[in-house]
C-alpha atoms as a PDB file:
ATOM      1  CA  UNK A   1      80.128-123.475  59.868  1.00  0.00           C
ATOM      2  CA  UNK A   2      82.286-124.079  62.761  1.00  0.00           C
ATOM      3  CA  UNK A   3      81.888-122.960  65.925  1.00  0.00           C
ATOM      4  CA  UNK A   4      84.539-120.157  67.040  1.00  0.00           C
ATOM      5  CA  UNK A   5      87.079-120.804  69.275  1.00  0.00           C
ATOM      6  CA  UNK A   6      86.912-119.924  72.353  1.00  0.00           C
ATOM      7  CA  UNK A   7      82.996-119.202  72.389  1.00  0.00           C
ATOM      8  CA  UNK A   8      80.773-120.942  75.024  1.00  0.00           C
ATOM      9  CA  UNK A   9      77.243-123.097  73.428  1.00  0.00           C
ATOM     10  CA  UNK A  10      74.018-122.008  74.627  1.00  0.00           C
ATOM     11  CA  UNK A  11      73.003-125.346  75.075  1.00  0.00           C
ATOM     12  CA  UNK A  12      71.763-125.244  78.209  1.00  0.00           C
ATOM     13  CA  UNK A  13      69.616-122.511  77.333  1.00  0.00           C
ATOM     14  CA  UNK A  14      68.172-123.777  74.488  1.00  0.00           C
ATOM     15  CA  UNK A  15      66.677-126.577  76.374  1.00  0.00           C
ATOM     16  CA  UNK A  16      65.358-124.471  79.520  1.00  0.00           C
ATOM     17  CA  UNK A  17      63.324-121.915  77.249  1.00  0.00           C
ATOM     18  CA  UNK A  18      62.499-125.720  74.982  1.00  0.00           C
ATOM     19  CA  UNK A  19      61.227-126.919  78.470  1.00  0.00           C
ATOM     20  CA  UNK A  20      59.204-123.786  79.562  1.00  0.00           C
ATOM     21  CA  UNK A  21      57.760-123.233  76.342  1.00  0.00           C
ATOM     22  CA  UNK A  22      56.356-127.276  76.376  1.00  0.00           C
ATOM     23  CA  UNK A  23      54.661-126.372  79.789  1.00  0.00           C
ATOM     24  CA  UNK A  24      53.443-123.444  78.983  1.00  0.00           C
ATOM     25  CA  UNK A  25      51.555-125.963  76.163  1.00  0.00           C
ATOM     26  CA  UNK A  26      50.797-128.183  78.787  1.00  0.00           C
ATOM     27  CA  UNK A  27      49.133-125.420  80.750  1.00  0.00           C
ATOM     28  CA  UNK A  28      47.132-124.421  77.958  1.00  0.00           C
ATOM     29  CA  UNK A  29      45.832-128.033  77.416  1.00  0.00           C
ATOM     30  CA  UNK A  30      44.891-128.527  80.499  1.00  0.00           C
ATOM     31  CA  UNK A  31      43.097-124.625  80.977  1.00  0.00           C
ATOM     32  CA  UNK A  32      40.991-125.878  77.869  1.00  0.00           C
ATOM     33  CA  UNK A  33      40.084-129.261  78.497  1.00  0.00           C
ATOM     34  CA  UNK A  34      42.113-131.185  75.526  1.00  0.00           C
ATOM     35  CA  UNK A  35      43.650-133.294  78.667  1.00  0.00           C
ATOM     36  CA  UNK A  36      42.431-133.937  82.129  1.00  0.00           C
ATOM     37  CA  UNK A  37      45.437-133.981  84.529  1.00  0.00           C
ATOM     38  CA  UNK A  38      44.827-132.040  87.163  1.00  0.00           C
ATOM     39  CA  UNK A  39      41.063-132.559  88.349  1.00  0.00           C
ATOM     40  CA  UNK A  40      39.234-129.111  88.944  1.00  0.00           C
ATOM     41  CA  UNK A  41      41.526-127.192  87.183  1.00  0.00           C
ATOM     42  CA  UNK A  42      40.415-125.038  83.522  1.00  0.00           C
ATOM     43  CA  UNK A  43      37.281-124.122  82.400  1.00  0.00           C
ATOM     44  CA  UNK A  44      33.937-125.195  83.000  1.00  0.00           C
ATOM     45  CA  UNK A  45      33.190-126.539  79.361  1.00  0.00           C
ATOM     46  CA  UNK A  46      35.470-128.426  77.105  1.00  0.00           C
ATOM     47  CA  UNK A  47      37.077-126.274  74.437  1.00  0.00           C
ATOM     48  CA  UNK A  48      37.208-129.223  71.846  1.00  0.00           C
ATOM     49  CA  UNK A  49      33.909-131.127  71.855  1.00  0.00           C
ATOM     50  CA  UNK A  50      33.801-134.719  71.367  1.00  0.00           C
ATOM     51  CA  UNK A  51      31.408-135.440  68.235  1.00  0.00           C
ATOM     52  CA  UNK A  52      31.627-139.194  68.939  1.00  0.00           C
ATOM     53  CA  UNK A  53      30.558-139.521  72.627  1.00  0.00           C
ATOM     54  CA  UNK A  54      26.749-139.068  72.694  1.00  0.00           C
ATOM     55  CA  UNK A  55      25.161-136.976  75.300  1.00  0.00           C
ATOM     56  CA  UNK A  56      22.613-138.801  78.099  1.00  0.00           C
ATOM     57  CA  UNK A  57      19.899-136.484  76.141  1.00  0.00           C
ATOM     58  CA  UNK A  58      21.196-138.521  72.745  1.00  0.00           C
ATOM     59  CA  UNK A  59      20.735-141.717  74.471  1.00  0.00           C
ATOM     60  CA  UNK A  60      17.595-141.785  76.181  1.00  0.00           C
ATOM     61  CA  UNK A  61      15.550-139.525  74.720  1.00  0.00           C
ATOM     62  CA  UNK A  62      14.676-137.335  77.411  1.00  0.00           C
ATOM     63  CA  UNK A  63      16.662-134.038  79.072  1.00  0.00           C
ATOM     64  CA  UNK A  64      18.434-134.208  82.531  1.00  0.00           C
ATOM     65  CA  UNK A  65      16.517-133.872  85.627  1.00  0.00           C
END
């Protein structure tokens, strides 16, 4: 359907909420641990845990001292 004449495009506005809405994502990864950008910054734990990366406990036998 055409666009009417004389009507303006939100275009510009589409892409601003577009680009607040992918860093409010990017926030959210980062709170929970999925990536490591910022150093410091999110929770203590990871929210995902890695199955495939062994623990030093895993490895050696033995708990952290």
């Amino acid at each position: 359907m055409p666009r009417l004449v004389g009507h303006r495009s939100h275009t510009g506005a589409n892409i601003t909420i577009l680009m607040i809405i992918i860093a409010m994502f990017g926030v959210i990864y980062e709170y929970f641990g999925v990536m490591n950008i910022v150093p410091g910054f999110g929770r203590e734990g990871r929210f995902f845990q890695l199955k495939s990366q062994p623990t030093n406990e895993q490895v050696i036998g033995k708990p952290n001292q």
